[in-house]
PDB file of N, CA and C in Angstrom:
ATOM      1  N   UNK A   1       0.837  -1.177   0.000  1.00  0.00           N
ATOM      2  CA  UNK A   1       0.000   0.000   0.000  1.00  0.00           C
ATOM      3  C   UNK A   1       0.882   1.240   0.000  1.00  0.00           C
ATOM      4  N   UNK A   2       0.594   2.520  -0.563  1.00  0.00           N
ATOM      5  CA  UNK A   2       1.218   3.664  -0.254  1.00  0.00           C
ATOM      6  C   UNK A   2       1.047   4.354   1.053  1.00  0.00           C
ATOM      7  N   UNK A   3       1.899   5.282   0.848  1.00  0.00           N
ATOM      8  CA  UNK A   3       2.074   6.191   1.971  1.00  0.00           C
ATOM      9  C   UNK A   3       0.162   6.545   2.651  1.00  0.00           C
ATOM     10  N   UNK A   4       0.116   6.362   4.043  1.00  0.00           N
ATOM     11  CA  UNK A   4      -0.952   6.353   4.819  1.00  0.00           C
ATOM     12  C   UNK A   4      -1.060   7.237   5.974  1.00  0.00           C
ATOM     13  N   UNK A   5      -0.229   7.938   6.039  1.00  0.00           N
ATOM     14  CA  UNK A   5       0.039   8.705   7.214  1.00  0.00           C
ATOM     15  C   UNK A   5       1.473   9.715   6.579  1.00  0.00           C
ATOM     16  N   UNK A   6       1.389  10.854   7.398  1.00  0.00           N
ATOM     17  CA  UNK A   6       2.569  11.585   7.251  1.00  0.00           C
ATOM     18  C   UNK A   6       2.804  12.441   8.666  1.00  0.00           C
ATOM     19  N   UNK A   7       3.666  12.582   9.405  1.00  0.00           N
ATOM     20  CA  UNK A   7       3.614  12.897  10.456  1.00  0.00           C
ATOM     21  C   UNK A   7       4.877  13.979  10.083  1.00  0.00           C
ATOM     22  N   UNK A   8       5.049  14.695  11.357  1.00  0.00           N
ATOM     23  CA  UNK A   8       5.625  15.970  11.295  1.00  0.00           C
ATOM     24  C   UNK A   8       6.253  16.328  12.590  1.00  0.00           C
ATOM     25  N   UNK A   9       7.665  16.820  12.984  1.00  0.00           N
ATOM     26  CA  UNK A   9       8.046  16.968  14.183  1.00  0.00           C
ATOM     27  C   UNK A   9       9.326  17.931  13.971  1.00  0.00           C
ATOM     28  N   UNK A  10       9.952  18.718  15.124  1.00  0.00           N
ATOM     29  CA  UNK A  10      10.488  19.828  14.605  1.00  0.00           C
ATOM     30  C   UNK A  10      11.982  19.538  16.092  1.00  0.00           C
ATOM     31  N   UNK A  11      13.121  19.695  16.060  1.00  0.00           N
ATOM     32  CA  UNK A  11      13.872  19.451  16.901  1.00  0.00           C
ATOM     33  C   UNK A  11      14.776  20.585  16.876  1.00  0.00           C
ATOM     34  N   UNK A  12      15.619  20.811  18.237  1.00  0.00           N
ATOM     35  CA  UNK A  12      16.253  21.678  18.566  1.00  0.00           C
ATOM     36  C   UNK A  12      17.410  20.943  18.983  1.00  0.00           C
ATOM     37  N   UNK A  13      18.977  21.966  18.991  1.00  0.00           N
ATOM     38  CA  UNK A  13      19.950  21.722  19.783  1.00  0.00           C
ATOM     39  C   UNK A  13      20.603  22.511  20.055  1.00  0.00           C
ATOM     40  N   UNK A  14      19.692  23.666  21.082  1.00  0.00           N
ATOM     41  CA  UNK A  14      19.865  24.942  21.232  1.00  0.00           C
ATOM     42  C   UNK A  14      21.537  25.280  21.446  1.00  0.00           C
ATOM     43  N   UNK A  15      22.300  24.660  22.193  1.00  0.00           N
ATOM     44  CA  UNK A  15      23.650  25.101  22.154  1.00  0.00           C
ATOM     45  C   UNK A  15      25.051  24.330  21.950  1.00  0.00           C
ATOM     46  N   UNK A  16      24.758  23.076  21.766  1.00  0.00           N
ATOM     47  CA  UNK A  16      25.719  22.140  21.515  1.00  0.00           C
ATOM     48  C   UNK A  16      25.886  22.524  19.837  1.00  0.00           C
ATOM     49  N   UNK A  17      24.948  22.709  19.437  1.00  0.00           N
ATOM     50  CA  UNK A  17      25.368  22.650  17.815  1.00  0.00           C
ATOM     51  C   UNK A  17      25.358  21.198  17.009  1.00  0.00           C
ATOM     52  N   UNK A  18      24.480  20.285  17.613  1.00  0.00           N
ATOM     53  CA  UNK A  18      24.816  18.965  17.542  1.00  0.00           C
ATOM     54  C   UNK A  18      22.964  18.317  16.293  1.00  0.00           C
ATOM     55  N   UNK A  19      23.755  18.636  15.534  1.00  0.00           N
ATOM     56  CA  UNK A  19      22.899  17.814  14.470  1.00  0.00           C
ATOM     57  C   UNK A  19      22.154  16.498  14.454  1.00  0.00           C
ATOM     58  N   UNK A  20      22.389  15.733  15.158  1.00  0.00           N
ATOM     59  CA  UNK A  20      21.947  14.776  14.908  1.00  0.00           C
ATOM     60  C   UNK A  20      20.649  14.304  16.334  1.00  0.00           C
ATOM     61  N   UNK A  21      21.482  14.972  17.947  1.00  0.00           N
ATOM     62  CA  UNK A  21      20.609  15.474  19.082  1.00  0.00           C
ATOM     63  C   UNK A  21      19.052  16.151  18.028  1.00  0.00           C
ATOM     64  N   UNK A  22      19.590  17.373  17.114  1.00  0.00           N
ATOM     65  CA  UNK A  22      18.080  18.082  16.939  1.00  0.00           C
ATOM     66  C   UNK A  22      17.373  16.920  15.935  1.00  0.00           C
ATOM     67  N   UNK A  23      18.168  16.149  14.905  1.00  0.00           N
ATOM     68  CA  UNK A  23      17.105  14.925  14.075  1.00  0.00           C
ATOM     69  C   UNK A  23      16.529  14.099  15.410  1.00  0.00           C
ATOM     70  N   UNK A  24      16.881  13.788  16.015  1.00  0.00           N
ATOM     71  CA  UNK A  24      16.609  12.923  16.911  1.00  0.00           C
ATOM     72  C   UNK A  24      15.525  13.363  17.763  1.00  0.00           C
ATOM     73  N   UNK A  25      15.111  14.808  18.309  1.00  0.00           N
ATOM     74  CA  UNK A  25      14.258  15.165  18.788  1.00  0.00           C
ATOM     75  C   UNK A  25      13.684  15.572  18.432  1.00  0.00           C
ATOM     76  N   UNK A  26      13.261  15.883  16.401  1.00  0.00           N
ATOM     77  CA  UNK A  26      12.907  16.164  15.650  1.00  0.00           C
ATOM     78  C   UNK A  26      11.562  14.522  15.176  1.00  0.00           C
ATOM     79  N   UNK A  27      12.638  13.661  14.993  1.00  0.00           N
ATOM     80  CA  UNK A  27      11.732  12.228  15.666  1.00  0.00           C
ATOM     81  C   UNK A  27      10.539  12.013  16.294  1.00  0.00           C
ATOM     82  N   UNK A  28      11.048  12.162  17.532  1.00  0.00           N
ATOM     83  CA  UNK A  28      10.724  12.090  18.511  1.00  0.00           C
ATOM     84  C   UNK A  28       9.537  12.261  18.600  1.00  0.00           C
ATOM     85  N   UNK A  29       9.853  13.781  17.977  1.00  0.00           N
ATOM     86  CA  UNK A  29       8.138  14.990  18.546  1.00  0.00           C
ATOM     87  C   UNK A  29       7.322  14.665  17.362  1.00  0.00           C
ATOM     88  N   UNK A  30       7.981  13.901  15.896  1.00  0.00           N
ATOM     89  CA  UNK A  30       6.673  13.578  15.086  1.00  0.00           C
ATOM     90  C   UNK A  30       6.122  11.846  16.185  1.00  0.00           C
ATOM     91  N   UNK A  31       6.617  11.281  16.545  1.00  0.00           N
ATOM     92  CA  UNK A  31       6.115   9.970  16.757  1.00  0.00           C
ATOM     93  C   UNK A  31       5.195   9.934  18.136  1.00  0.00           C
ATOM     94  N   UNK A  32       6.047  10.801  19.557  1.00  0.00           N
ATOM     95  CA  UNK A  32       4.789  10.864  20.597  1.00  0.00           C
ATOM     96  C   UNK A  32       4.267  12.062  20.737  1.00  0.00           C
ATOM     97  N   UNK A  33       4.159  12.856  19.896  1.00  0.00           N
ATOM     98  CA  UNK A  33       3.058  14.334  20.004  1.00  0.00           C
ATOM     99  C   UNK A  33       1.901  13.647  19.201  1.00  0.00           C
ATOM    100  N   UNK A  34       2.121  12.351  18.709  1.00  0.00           N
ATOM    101  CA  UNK A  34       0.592  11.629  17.984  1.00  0.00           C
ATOM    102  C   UNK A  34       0.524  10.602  18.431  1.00  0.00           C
ATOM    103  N   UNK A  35      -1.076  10.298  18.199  1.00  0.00           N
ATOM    104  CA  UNK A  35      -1.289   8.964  18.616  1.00  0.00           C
ATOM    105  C   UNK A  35      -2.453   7.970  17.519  1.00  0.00           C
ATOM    106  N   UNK A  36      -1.747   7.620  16.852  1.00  0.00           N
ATOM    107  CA  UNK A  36      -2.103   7.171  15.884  1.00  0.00           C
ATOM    108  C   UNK A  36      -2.083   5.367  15.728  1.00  0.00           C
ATOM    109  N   UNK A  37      -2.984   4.802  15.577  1.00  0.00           N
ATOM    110  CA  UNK A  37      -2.683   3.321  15.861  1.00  0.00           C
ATOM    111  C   UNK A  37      -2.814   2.794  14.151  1.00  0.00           C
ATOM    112  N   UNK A  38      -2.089   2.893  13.525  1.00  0.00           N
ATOM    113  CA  UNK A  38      -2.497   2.631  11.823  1.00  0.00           C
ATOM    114  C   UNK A  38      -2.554   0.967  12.281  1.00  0.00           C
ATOM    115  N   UNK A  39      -1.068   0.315  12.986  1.00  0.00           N
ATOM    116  CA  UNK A  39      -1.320  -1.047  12.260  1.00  0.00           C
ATOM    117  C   UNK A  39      -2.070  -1.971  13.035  1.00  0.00           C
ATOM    118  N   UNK A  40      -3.003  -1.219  13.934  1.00  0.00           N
ATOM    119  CA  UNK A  40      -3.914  -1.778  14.690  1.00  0.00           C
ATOM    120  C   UNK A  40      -5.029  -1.553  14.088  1.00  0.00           C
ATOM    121  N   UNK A  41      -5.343  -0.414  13.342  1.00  0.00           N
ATOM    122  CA  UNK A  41      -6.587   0.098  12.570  1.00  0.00           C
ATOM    123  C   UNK A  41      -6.650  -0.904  11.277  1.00  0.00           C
ATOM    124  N   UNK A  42      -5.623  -1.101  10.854  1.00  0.00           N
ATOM    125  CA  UNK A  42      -5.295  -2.047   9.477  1.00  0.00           C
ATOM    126  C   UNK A  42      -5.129  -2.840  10.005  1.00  0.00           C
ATOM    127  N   UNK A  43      -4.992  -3.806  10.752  1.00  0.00           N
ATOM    128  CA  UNK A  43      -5.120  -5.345  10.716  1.00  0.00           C
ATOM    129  C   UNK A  43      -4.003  -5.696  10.935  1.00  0.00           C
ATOM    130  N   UNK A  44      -2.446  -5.099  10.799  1.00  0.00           N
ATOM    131  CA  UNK A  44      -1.371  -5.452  10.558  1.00  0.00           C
ATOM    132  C   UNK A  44      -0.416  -5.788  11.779  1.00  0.00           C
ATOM    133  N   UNK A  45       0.456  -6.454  11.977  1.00  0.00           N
ATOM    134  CA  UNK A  45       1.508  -6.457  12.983  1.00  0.00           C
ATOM    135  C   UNK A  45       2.715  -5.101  12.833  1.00  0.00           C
ATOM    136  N   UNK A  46       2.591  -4.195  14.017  1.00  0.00           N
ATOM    137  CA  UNK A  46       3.403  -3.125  13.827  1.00  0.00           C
ATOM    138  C   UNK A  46       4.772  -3.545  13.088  1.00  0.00           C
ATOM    139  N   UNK A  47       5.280  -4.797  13.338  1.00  0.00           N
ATOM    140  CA  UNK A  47       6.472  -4.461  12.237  1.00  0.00           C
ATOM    141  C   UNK A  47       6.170  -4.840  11.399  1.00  0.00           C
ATOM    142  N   UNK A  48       5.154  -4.714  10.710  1.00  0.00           N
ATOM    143  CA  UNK A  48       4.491  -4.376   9.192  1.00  0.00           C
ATOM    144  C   UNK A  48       4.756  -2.836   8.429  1.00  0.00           C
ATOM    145  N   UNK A  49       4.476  -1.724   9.836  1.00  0.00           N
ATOM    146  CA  UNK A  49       4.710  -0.820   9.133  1.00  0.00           C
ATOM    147  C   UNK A  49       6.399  -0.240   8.301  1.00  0.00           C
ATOM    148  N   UNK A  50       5.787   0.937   7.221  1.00  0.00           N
ATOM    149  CA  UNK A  50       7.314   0.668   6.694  1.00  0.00           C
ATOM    150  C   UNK A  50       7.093   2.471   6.318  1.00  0.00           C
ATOM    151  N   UNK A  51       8.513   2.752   7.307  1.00  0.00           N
ATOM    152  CA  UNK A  51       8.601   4.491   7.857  1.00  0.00           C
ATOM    153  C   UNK A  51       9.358   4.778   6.996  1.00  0.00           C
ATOM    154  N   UNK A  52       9.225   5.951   6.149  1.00  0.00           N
ATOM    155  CA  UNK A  52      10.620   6.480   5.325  1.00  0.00           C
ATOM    156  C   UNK A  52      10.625   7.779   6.393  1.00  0.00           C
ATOM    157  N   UNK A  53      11.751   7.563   6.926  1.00  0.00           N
ATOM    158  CA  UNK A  53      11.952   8.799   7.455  1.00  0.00           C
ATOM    159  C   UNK A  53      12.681  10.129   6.516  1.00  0.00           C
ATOM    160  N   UNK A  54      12.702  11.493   6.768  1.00  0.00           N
ATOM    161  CA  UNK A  54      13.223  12.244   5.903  1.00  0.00           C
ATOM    162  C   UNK A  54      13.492  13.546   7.023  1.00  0.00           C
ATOM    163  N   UNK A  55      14.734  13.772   6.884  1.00  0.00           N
ATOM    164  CA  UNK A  55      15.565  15.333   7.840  1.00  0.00           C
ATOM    165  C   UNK A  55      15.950  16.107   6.985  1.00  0.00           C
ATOM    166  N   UNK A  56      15.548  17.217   7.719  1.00  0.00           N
ATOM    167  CA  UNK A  56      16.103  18.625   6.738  1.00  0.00           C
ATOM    168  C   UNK A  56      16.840  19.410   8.231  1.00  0.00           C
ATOM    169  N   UNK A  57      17.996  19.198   7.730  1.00  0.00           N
ATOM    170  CA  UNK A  57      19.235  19.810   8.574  1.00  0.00           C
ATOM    171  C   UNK A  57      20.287  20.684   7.910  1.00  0.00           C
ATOM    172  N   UNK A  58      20.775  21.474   8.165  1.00  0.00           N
ATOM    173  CA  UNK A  58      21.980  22.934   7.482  1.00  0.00           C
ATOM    174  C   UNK A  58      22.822  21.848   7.121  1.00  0.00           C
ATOM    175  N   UNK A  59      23.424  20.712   7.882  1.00  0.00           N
ATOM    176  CA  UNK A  59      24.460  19.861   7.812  1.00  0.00           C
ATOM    177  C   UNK A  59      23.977  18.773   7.565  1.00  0.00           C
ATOM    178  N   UNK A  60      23.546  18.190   6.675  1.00  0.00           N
ATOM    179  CA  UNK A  60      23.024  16.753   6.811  1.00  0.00           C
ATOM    180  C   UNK A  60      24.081  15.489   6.747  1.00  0.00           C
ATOM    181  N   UNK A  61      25.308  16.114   6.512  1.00  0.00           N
ATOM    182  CA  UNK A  61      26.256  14.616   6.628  1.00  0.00           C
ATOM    183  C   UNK A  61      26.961  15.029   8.103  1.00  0.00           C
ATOM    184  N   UNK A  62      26.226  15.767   8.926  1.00  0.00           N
ATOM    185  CA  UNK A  62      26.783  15.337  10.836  1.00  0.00           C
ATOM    186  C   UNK A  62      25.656  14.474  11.018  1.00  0.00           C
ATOM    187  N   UNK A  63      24.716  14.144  10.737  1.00  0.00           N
ATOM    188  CA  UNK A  63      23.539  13.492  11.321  1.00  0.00           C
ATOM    189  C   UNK A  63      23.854  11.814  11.440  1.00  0.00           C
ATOM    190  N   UNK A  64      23.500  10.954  12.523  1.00  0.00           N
ATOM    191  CA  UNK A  64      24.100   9.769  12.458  1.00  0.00           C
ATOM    192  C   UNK A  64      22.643   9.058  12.625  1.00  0.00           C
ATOM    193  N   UNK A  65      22.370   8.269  11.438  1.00  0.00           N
ATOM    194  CA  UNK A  65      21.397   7.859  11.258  1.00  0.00           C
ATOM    195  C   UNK A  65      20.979   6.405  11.850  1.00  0.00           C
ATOM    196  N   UNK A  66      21.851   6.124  12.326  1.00  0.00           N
ATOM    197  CA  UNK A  66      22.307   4.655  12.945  1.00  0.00           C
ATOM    198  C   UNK A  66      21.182   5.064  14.704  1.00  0.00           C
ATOM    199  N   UNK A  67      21.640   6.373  15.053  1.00  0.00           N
ATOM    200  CA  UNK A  67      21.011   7.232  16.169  1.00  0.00           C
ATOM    201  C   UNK A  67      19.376   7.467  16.219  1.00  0.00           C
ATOM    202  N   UNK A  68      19.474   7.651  15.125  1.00  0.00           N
ATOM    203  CA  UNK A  68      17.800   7.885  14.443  1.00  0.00           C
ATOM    204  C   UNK A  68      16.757   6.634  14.518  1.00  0.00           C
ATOM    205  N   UNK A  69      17.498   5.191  14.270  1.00  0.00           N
ATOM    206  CA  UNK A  69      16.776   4.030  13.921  1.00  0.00           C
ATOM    207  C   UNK A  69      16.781   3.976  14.828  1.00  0.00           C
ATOM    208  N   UNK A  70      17.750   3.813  16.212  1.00  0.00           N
ATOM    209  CA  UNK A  70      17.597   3.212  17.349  1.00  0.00           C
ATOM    210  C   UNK A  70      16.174   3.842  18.468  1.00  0.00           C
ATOM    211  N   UNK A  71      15.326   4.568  17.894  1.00  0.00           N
ATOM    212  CA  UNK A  71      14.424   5.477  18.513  1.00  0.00           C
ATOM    213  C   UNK A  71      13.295   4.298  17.997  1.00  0.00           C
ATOM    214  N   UNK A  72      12.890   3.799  17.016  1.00  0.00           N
ATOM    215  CA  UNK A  72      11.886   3.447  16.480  1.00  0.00           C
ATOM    216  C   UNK A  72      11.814   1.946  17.448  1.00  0.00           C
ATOM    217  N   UNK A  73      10.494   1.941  17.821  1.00  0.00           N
ATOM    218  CA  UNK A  73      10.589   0.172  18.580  1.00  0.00           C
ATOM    219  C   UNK A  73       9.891  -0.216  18.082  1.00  0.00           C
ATOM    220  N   UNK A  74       9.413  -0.237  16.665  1.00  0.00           N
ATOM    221  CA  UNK A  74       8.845  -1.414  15.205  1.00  0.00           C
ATOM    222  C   UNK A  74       8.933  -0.840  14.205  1.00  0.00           C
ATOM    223  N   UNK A  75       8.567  -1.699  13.267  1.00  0.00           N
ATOM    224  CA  UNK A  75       8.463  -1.092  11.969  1.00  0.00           C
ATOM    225  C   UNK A  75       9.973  -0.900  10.803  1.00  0.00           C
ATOM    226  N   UNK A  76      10.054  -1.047   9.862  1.00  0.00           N
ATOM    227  CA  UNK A  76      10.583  -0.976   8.460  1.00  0.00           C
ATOM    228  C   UNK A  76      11.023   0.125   8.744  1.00  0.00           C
ATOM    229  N   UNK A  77      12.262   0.637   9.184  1.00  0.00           N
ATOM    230  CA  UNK A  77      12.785   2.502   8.814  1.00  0.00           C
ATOM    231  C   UNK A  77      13.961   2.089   7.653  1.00  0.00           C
ATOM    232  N   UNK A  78      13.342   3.716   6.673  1.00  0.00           N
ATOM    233  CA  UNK A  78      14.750   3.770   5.621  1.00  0.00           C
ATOM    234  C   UNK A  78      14.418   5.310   6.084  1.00  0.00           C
ATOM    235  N   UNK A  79      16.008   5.938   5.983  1.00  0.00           N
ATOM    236  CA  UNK A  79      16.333   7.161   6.173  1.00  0.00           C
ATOM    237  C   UNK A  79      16.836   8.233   4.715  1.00  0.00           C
ATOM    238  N   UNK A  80      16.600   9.472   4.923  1.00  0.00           N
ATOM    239  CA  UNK A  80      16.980  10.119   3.605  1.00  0.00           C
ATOM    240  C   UNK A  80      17.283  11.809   4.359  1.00  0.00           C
ATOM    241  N   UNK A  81      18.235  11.948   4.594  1.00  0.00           N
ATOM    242  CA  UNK A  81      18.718  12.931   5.162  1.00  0.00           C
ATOM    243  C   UNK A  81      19.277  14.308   4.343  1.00  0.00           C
ATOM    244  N   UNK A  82      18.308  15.299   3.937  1.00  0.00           N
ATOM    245  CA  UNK A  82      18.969  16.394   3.379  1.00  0.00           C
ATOM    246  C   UNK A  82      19.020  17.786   3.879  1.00  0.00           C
ATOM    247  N   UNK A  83      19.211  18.832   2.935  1.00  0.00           N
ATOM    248  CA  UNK A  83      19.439  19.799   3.315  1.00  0.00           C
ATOM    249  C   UNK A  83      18.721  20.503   3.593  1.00  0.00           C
ATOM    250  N   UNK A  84      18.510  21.385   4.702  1.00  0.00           N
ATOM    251  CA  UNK A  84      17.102  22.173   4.917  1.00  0.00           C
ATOM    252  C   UNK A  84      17.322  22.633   6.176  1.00  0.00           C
ATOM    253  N   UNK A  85      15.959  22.604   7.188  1.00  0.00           N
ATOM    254  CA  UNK A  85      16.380  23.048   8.697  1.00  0.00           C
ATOM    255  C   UNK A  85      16.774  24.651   8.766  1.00  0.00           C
ATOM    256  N   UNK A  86      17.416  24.608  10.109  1.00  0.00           N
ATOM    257  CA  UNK A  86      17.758  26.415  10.268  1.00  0.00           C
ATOM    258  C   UNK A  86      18.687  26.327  11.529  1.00  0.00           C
ATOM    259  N   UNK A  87      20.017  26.874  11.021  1.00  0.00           N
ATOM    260  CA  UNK A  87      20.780  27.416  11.750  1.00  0.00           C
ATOM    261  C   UNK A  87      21.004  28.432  12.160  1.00  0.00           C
ATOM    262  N   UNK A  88      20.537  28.753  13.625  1.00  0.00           N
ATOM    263  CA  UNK A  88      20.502  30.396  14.014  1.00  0.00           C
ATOM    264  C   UNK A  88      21.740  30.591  14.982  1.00  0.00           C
ATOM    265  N   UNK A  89      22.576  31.759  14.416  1.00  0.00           N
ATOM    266  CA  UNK A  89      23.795  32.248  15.389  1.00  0.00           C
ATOM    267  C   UNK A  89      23.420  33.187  16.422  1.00  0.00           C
ATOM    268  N   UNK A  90      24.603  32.722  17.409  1.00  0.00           N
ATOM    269  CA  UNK A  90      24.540  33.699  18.522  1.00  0.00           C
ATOM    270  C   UNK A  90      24.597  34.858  18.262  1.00  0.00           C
ATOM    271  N   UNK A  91      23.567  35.667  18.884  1.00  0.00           N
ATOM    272  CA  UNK A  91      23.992  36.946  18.780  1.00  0.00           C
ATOM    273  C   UNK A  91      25.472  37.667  19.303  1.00  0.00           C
ATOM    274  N   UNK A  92      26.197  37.038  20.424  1.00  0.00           N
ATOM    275  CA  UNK A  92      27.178  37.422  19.955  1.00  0.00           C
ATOM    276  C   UNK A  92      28.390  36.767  19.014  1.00  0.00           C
ATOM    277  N   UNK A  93      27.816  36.098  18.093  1.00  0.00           N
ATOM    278  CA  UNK A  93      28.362  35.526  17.023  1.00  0.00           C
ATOM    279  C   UNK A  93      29.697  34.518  17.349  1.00  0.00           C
ATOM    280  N   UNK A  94      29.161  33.841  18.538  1.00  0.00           N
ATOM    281  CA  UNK A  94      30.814  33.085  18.445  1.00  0.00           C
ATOM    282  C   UNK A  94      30.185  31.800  19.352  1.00  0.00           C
ATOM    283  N   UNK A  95      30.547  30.692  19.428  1.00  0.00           N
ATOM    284  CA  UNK A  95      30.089  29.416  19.901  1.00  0.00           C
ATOM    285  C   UNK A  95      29.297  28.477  18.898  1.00  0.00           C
ATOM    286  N   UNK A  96      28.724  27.719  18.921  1.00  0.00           N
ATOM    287  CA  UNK A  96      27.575  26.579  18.348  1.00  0.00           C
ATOM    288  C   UNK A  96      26.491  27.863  17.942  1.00  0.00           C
ATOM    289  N   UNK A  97      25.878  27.223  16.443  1.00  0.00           N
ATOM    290  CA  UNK A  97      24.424  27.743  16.512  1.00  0.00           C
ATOM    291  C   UNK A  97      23.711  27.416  17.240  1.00  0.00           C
ATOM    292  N   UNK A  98      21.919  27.518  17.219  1.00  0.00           N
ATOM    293  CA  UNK A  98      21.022  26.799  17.795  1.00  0.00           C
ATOM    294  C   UNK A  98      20.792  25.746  16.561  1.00  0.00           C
ATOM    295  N   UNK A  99      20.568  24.976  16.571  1.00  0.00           N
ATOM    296  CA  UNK A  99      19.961  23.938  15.272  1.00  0.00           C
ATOM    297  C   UNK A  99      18.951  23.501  15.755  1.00  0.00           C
ATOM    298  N   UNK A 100      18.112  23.517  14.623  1.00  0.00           N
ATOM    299  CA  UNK A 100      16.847  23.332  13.686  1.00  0.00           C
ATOM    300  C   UNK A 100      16.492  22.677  12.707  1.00  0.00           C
ATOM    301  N   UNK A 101      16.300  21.179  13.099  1.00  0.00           N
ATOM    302  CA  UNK A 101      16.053  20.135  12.533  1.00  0.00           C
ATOM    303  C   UNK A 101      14.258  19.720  12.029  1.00  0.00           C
ATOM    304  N   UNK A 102      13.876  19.281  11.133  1.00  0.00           N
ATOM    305  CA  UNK A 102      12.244  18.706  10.907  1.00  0.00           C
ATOM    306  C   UNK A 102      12.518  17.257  10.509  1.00  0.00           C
ATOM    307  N   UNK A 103      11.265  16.774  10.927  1.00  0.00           N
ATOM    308  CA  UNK A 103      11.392  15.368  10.269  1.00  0.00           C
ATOM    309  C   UNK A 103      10.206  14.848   9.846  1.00  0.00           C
ATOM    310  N   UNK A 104      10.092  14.244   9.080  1.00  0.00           N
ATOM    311  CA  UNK A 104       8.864  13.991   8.073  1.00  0.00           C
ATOM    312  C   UNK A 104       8.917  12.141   8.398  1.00  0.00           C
ATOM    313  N   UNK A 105       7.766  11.774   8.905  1.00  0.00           N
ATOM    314  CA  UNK A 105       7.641  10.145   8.714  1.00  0.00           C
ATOM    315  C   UNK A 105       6.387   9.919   8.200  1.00  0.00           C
ATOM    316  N   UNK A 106       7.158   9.015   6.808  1.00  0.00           N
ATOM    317  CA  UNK A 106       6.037   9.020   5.784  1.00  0.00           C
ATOM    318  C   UNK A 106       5.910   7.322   6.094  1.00  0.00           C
ATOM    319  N   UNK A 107       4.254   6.811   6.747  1.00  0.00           N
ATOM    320  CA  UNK A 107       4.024   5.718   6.964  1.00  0.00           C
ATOM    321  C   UNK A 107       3.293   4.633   5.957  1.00  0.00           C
ATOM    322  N   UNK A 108       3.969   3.603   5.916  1.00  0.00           N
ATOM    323  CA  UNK A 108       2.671   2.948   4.947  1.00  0.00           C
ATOM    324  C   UNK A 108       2.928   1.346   5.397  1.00  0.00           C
ATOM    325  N   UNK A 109       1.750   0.361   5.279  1.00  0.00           N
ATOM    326  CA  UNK A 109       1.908  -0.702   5.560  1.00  0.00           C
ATOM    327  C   UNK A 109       2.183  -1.911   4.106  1.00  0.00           C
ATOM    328  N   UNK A 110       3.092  -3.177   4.350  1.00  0.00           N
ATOM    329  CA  UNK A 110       2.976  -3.981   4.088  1.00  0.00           C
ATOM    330  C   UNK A 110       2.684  -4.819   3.238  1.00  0.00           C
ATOM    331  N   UNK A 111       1.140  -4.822   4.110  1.00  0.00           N
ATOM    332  CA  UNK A 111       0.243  -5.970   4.055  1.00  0.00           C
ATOM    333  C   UNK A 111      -1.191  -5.103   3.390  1.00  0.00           C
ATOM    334  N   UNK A 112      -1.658  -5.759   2.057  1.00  0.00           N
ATOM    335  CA  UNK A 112      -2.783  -5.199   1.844  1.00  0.00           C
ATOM    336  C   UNK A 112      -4.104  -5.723   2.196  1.00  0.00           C
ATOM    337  N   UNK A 113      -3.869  -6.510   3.028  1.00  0.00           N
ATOM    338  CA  UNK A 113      -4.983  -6.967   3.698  1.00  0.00           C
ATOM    339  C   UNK A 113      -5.749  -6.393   5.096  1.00  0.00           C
ATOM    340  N   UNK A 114      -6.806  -6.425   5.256  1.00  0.00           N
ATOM    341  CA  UNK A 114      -7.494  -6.165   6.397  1.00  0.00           C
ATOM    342  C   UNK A 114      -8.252  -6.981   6.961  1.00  0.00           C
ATOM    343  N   UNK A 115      -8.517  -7.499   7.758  1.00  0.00           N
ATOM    344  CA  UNK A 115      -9.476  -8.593   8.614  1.00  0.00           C
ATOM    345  C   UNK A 115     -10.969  -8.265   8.596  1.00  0.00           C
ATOM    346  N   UNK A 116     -12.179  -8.757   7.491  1.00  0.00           N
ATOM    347  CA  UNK A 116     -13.265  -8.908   7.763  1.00  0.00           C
ATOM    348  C   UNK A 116     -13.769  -7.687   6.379  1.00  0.00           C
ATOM    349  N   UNK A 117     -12.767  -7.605   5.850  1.00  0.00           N
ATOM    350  CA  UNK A 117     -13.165  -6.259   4.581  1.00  0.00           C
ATOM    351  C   UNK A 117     -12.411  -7.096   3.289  1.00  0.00           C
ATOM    352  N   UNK A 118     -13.413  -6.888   2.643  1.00  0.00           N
ATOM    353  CA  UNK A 118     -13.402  -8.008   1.589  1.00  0.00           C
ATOM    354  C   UNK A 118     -12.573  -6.892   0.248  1.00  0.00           C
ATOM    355  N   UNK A 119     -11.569  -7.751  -0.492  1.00  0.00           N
ATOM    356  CA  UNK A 119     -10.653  -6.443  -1.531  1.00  0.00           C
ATOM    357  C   UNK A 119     -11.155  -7.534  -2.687  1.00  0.00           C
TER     358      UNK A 119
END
């Protein structure tokens, strides 16, 4: 089946400057700021579902995506990490930015079946 869900979450790393902290809490805030039960609604066993995740970061080759998967507790993740996000400097211009990470999880299942709905 295609994409069934699209979720949305926005991360910070107000002073470390640490790219991959803001994907990561960028995650985060798309997966528990919702509550969405798709592969219970569909019939499916959660590791049915299959997440393309997608980051828009100033730096997208600091991001450690290995960091990113380890957040998910089911489901199919492929990652696609580009350029985007927002790096804001100190006003007095010297240390780490703040970083400003988004993350997009585009959900879809599997299995095109459903229990008791006839295709």
């Amino acid at each position: 089946m295609g994409p069934m869900i699209v979720e949305f979450g926005l991360g910070t790393s107000l002073r470390r400057g640490d790219y991959t902290q803001a994907a990561e809490r960028a995650v985060r805030a798309a997966l528990w700021r919702n509550s969405i039960n798709l592969a219970e609604y569909m019939g499916v066993a959660k590791e049915d579902m299959v997440i393309e995740v997608r980051i828009g970061c100033a730096h997208p080759e600091a991001v450690d995506v290995q960091v990113l998967a380890n957040v998910f507790p089911y489901g199919q993740t492929s990652f696609v990490v580009e350029k985007g996000g927002l790096d804001v400097v100190r006003p007095e211009g010297t240390g780490n930015p703040t970083v400003m990470a988004q993350a997009a999880l585009i959900v879809s299942v599997t299995s095109s079946e459903r229990p008791g709905v006839a295709t």
